[in-house]
C-alpha atoms as a PDB file:
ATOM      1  CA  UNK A   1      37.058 -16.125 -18.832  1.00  0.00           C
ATOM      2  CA  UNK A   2      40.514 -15.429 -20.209  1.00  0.00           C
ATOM      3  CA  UNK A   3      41.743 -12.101 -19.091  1.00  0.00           C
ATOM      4  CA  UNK A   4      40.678  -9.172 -20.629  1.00  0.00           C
ATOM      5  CA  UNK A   5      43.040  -5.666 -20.621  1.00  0.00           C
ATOM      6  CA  UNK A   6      41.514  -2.308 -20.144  1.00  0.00           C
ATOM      7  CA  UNK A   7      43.136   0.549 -21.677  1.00  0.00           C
ATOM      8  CA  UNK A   8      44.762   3.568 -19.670  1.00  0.00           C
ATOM      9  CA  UNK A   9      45.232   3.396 -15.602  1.00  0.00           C
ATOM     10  CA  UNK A  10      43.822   1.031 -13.106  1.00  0.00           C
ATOM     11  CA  UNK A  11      40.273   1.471 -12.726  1.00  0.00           C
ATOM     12  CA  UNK A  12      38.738   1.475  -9.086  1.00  0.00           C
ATOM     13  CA  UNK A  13      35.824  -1.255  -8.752  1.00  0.00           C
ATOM     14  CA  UNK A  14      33.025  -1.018  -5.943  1.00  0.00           C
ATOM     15  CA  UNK A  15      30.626  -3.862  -6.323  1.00  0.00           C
ATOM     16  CA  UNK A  16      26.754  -4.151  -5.035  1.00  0.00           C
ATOM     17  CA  UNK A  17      24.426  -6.643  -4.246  1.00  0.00           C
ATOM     18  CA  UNK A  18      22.804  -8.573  -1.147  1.00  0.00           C
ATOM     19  CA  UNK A  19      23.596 -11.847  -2.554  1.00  0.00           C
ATOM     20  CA  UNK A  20      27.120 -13.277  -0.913  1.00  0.00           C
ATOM     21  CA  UNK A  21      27.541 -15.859  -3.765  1.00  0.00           C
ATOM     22  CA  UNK A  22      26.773 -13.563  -6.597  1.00  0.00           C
ATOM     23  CA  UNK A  23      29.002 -10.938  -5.044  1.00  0.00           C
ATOM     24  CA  UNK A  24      31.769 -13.519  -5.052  1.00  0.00           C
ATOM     25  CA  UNK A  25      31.131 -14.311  -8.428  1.00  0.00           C
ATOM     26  CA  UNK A  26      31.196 -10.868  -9.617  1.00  0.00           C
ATOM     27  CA  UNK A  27      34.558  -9.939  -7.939  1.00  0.00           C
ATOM     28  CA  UNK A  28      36.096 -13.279  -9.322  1.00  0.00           C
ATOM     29  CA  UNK A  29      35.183 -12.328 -12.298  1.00  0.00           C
ATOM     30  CA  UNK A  30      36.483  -8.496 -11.961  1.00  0.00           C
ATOM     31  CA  UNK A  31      39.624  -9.873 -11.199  1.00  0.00           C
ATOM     32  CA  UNK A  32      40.601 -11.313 -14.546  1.00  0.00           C
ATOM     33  CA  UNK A  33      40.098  -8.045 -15.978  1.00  0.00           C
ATOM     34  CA  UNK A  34      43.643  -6.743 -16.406  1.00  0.00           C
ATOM     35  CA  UNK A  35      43.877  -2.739 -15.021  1.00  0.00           C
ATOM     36  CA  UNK A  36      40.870  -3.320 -12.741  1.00  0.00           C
ATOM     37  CA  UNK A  37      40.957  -3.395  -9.056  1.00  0.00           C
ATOM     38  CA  UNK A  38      37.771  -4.193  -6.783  1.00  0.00           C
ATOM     39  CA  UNK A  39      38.332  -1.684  -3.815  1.00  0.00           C
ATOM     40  CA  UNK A  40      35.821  -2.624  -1.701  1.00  0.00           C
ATOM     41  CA  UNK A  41      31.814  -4.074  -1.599  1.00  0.00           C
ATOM     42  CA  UNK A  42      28.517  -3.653  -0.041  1.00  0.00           C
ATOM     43  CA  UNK A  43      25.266  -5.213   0.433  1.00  0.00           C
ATOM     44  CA  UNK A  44      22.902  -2.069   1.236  1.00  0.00           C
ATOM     45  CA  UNK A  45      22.367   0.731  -0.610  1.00  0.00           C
ATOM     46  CA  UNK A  46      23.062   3.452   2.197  1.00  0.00           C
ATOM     47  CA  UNK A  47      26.631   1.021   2.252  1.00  0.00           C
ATOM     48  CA  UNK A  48      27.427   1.810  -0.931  1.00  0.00           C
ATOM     49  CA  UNK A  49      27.276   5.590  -0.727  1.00  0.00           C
ATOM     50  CA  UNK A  50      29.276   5.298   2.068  1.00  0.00           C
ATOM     51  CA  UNK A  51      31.669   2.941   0.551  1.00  0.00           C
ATOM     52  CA  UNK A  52      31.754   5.518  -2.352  1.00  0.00           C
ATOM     53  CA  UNK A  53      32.251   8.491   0.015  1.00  0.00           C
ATOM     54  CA  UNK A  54      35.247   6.262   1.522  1.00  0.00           C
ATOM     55  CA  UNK A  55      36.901   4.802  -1.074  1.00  0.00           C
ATOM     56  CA  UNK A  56      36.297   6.738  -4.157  1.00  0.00           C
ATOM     57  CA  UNK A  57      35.709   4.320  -7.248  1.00  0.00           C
ATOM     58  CA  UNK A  58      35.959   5.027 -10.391  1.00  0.00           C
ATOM     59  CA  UNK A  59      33.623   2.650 -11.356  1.00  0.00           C
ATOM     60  CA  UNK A  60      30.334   1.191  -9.264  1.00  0.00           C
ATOM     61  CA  UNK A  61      28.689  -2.172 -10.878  1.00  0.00           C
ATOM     62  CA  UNK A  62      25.286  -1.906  -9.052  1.00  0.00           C
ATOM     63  CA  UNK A  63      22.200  -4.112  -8.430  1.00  0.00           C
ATOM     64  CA  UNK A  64      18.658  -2.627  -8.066  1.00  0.00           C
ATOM     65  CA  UNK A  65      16.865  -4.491  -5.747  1.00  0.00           C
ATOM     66  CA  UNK A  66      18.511  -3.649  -2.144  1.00  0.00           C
ATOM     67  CA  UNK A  67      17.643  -3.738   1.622  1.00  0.00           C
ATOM     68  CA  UNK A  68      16.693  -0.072   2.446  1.00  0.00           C
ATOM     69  CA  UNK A  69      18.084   2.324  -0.088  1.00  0.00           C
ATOM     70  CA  UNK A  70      17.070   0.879  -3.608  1.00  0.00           C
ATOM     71  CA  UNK A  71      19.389   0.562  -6.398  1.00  0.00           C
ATOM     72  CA  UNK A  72      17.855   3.481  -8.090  1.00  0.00           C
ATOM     73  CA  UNK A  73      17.864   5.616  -5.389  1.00  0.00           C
ATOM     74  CA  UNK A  74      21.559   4.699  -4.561  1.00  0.00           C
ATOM     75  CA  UNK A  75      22.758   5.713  -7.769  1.00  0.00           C
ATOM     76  CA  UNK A  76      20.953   8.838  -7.973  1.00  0.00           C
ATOM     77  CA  UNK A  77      22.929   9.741  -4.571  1.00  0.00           C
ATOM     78  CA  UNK A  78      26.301   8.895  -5.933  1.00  0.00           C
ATOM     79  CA  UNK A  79      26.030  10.312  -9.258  1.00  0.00           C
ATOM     80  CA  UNK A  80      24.532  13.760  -7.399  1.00  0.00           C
ATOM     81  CA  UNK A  81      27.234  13.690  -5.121  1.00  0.00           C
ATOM     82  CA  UNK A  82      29.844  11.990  -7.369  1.00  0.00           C
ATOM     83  CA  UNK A  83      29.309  13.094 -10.721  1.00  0.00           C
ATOM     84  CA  UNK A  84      33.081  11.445 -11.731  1.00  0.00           C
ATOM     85  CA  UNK A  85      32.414   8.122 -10.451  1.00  0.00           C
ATOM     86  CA  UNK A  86      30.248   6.055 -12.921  1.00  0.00           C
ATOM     87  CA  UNK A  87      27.380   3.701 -12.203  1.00  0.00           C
ATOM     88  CA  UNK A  88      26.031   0.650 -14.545  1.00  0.00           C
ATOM     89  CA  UNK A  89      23.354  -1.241 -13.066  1.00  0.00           C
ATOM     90  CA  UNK A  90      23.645  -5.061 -12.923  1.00  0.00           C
ATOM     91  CA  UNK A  91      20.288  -6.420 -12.457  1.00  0.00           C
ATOM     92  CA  UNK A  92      17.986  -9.504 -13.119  1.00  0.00           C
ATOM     93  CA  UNK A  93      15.127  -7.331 -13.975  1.00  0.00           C
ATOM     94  CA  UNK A  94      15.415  -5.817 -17.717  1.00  0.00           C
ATOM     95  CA  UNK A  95      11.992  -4.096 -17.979  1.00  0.00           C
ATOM     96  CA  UNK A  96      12.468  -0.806 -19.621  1.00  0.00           C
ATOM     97  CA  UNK A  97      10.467   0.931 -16.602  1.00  0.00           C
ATOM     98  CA  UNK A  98      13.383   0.202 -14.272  1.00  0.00           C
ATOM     99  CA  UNK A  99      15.829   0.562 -17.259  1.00  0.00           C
ATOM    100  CA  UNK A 100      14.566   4.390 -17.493  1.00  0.00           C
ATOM    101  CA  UNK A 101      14.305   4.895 -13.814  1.00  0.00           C
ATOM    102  CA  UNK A 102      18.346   3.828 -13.592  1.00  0.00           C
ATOM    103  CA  UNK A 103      19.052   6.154 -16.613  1.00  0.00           C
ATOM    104  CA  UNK A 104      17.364   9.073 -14.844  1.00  0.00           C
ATOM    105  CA  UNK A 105      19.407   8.376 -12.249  1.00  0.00           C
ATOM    106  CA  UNK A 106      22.094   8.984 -13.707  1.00  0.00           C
ATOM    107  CA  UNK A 107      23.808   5.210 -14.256  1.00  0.00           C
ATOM    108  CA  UNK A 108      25.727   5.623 -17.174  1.00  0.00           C
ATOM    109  CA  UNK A 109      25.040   1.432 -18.371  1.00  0.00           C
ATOM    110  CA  UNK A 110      22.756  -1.665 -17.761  1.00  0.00           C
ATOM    111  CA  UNK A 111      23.139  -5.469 -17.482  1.00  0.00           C
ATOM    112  CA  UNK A 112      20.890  -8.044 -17.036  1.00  0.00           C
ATOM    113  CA  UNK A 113      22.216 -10.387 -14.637  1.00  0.00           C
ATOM    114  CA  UNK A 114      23.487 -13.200 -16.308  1.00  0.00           C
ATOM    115  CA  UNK A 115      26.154 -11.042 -18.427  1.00  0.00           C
ATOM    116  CA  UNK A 116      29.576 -12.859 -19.733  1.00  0.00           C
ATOM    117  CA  UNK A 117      32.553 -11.934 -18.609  1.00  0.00           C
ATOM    118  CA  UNK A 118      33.398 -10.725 -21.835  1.00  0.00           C
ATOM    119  CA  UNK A 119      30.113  -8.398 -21.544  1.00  0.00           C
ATOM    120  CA  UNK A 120      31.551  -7.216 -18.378  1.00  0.00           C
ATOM    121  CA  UNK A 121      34.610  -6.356 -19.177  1.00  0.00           C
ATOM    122  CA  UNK A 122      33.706  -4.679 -22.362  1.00  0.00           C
ATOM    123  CA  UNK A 123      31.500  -2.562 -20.574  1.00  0.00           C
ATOM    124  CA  UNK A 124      34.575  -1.785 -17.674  1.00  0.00           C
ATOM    125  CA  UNK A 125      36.201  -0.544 -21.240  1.00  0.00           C
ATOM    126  CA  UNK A 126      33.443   1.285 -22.912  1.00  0.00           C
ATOM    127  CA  UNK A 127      32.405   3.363 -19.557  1.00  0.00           C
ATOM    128  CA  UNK A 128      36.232   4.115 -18.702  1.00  0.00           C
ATOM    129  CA  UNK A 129      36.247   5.849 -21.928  1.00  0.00           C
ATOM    130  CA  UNK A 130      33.166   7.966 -21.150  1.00  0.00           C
ATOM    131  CA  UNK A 131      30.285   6.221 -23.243  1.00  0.00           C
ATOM    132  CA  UNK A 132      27.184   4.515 -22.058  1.00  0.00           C
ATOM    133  CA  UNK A 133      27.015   0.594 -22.345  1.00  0.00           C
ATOM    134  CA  UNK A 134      23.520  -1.604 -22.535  1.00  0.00           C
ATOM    135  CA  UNK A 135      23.441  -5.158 -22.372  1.00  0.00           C
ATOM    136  CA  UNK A 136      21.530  -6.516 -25.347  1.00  0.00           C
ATOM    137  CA  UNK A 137      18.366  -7.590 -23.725  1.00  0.00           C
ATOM    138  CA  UNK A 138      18.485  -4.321 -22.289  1.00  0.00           C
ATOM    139  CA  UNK A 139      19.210  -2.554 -25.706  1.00  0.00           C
ATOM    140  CA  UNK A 140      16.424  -4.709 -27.375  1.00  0.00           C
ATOM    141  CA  UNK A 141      13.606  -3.810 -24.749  1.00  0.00           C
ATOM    142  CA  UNK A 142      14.574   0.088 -24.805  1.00  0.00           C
ATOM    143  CA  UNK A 143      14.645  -0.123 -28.410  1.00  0.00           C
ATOM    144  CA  UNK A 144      11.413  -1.359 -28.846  1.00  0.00           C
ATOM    145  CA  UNK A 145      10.037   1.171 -26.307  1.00  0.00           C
ATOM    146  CA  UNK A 146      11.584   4.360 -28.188  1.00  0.00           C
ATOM    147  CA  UNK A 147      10.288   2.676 -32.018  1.00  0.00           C
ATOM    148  CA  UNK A 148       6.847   1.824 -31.022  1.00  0.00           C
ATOM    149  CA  UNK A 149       4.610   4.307 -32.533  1.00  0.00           C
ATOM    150  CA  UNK A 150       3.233   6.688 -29.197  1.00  0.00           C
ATOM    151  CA  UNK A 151      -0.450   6.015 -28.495  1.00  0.00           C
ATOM    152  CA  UNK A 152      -2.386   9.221 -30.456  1.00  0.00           C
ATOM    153  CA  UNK A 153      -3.552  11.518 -28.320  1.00  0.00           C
ATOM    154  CA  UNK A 154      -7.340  12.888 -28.643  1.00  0.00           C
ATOM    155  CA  UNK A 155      -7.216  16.909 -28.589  1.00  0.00           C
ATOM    156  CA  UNK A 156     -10.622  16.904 -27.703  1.00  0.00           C
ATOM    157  CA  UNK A 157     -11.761  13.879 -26.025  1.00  0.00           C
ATOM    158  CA  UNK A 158     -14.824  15.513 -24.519  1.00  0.00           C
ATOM    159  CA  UNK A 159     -16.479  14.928 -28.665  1.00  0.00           C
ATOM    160  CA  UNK A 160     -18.430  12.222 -29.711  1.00  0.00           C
ATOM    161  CA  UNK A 161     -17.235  10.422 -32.459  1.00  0.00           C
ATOM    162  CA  UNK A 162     -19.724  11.656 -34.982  1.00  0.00           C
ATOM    163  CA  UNK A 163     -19.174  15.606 -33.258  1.00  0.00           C
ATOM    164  CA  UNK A 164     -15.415  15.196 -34.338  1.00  0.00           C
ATOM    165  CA  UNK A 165     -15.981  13.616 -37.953  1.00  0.00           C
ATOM    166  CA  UNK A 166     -18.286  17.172 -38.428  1.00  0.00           C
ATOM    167  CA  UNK A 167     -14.970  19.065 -36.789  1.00  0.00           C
ATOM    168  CA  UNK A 168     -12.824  17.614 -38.806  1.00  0.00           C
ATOM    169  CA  UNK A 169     -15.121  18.617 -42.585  1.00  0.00           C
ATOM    170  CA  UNK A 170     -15.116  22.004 -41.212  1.00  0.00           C
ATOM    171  CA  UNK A 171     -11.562  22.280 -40.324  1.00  0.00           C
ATOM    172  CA  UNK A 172     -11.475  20.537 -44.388  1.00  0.00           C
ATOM    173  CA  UNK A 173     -13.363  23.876 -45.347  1.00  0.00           C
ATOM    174  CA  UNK A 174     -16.907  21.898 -46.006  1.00  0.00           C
ATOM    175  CA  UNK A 175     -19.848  24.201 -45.472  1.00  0.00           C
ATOM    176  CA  UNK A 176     -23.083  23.050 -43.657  1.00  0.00           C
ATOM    177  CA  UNK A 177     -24.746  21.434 -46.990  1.00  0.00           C
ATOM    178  CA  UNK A 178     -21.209  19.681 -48.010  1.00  0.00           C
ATOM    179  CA  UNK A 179     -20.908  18.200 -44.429  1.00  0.00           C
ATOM    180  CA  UNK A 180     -25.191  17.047 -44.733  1.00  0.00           C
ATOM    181  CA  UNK A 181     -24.083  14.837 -47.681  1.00  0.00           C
ATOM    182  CA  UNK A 182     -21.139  13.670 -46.749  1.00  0.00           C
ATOM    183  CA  UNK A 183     -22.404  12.287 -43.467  1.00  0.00           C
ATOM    184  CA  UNK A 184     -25.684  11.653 -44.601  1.00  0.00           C
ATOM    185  CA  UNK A 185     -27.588  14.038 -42.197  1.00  0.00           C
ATOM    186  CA  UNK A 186     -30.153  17.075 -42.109  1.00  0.00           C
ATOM    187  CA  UNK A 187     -28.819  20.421 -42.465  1.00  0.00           C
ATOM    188  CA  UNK A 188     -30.627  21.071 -38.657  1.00  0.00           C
ATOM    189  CA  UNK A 189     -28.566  17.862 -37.731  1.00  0.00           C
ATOM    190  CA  UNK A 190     -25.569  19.472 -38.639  1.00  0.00           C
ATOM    191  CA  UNK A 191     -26.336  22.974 -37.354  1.00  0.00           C
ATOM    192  CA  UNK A 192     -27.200  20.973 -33.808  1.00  0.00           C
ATOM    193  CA  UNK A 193     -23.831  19.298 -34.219  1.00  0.00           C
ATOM    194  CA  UNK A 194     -21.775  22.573 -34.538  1.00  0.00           C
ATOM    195  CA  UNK A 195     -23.323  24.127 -31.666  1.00  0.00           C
ATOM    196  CA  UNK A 196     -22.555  21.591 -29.053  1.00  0.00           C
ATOM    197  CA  UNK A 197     -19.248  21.479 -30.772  1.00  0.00           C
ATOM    198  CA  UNK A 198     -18.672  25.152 -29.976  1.00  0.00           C
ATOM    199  CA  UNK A 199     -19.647  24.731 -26.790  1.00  0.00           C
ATOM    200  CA  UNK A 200     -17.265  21.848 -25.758  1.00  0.00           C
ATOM    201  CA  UNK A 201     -14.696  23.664 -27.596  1.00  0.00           C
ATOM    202  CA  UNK A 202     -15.545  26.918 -25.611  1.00  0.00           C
ATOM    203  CA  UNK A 203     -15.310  28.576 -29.108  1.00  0.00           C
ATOM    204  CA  UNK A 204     -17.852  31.463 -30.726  1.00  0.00           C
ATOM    205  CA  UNK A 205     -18.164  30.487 -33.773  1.00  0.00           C
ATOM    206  CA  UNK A 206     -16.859  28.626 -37.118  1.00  0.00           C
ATOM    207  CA  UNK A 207     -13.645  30.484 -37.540  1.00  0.00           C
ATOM    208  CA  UNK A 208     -12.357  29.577 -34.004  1.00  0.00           C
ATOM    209  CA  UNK A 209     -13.233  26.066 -34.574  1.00  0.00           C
ATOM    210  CA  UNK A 210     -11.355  25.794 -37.322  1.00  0.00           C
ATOM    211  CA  UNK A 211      -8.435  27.811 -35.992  1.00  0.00           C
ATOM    212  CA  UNK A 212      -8.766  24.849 -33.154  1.00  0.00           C
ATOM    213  CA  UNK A 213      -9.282  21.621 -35.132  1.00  0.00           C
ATOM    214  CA  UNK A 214      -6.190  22.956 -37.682  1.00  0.00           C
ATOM    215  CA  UNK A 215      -4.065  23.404 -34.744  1.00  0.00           C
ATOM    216  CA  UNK A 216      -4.583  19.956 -33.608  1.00  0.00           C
ATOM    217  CA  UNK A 217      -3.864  18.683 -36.910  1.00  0.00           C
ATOM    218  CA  UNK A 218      -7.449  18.339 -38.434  1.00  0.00           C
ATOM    219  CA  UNK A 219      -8.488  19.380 -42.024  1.00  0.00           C
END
């Protein structure tokens, strides 16, 4: 990787992960990023908070699986108790469940192991200057998670099919005939219908039940 210059003063680099060669790597590869300086690295999560607590970096490139203290729950004890230094995960998992649970955290970015240099450094960059930085297997995943449609939830899951499709043709205004026709059943059928519906829906009568079903986005 050619070097790459950061804007503004030297940022402060603490690096984490359990793997000696990968940590190598990583710092190798911090090093040709003009204005950075690795201060320091660990291999533990309970390390790392101490390393932070010792050595103050600006900047802490961390990886989620660690002996003892996870990644996760490292970064939620550095960002607590060092809300200036930032935290972007570097990981080889990119599922959006550990994506979220590093966000909540409080890292401020997330890379999928594997990251160019380039990717690296630009993300050095982009977090120096206060903004949050996803690698794009990690923006792809959590952008699929936050456009899927959310599974509907039933507001009354306790009613047979056929006891909401009567709900909702009251909650539509339909008297008892109108609902008989439209669903093809005996005025009695319909009358038994409605009372088991109050019931579930711990309602008196009609004009609660519609109150109900409209407020749940019936009718």
């Amino acid at each position: 990787m050619e070097t790459v210059t950061v804007r503004g003063k030297r940022r402060r680099v603490l690096v984490v992960d359990d793997h000696p060669v990968f940590l190598a790597g990583l710092r190798s590869t911090l090093e040709l990023i003009a204005g950075t300086e690795v201060v320091g690295e660990a291999r533990t999560g309970a390390a790392a908070l101490e390393a932070v607590r010792r050595l103050r970096p600006d900047l802490v490139l961390m990886d989620v699986h660690l002996p003892g203290l996870s990644g996760v729950e490292a970064t939620r004890a550095i960002t607590t108790e060092f809300p200036d230094t930032s935290v972007v995960v570097l990981s080889m998992l990119d599922d959006v469940d550990t994506v979220f649970a590093a966000i909540h955290a409080g890292a401020c970015g997330y890379l999928v192991k594997g990251a160019s240099g380039e990717d690296i450094a630009q993300a050095v960059e982009s977090v120096s200057r206060g903004n949050a930085v996803f690698g794009a297997q990690v923006s792809s995943a959590v952008f699929g998670y936050l456009t899927k449609p959310p599974a509907r939830q039933d507001p009354f899951p306790s009613l047979t099919a056929r006891e909401r499709a009567v709900l909702e043709l009251v909650a539509d205004g339909r008297g008892n005939s109108a609902i008989a026709r439209e669903l093809r059943l005996s005025l009695k059928t319909v009358r038994n219908y409605l009372s088991r519906i109050f019931a579930k829906l711990q309602v008196a009568d009609r004009a609660e039940a519609i109150i109900r079903a409209r407020e749940a986005g019936l009718g």
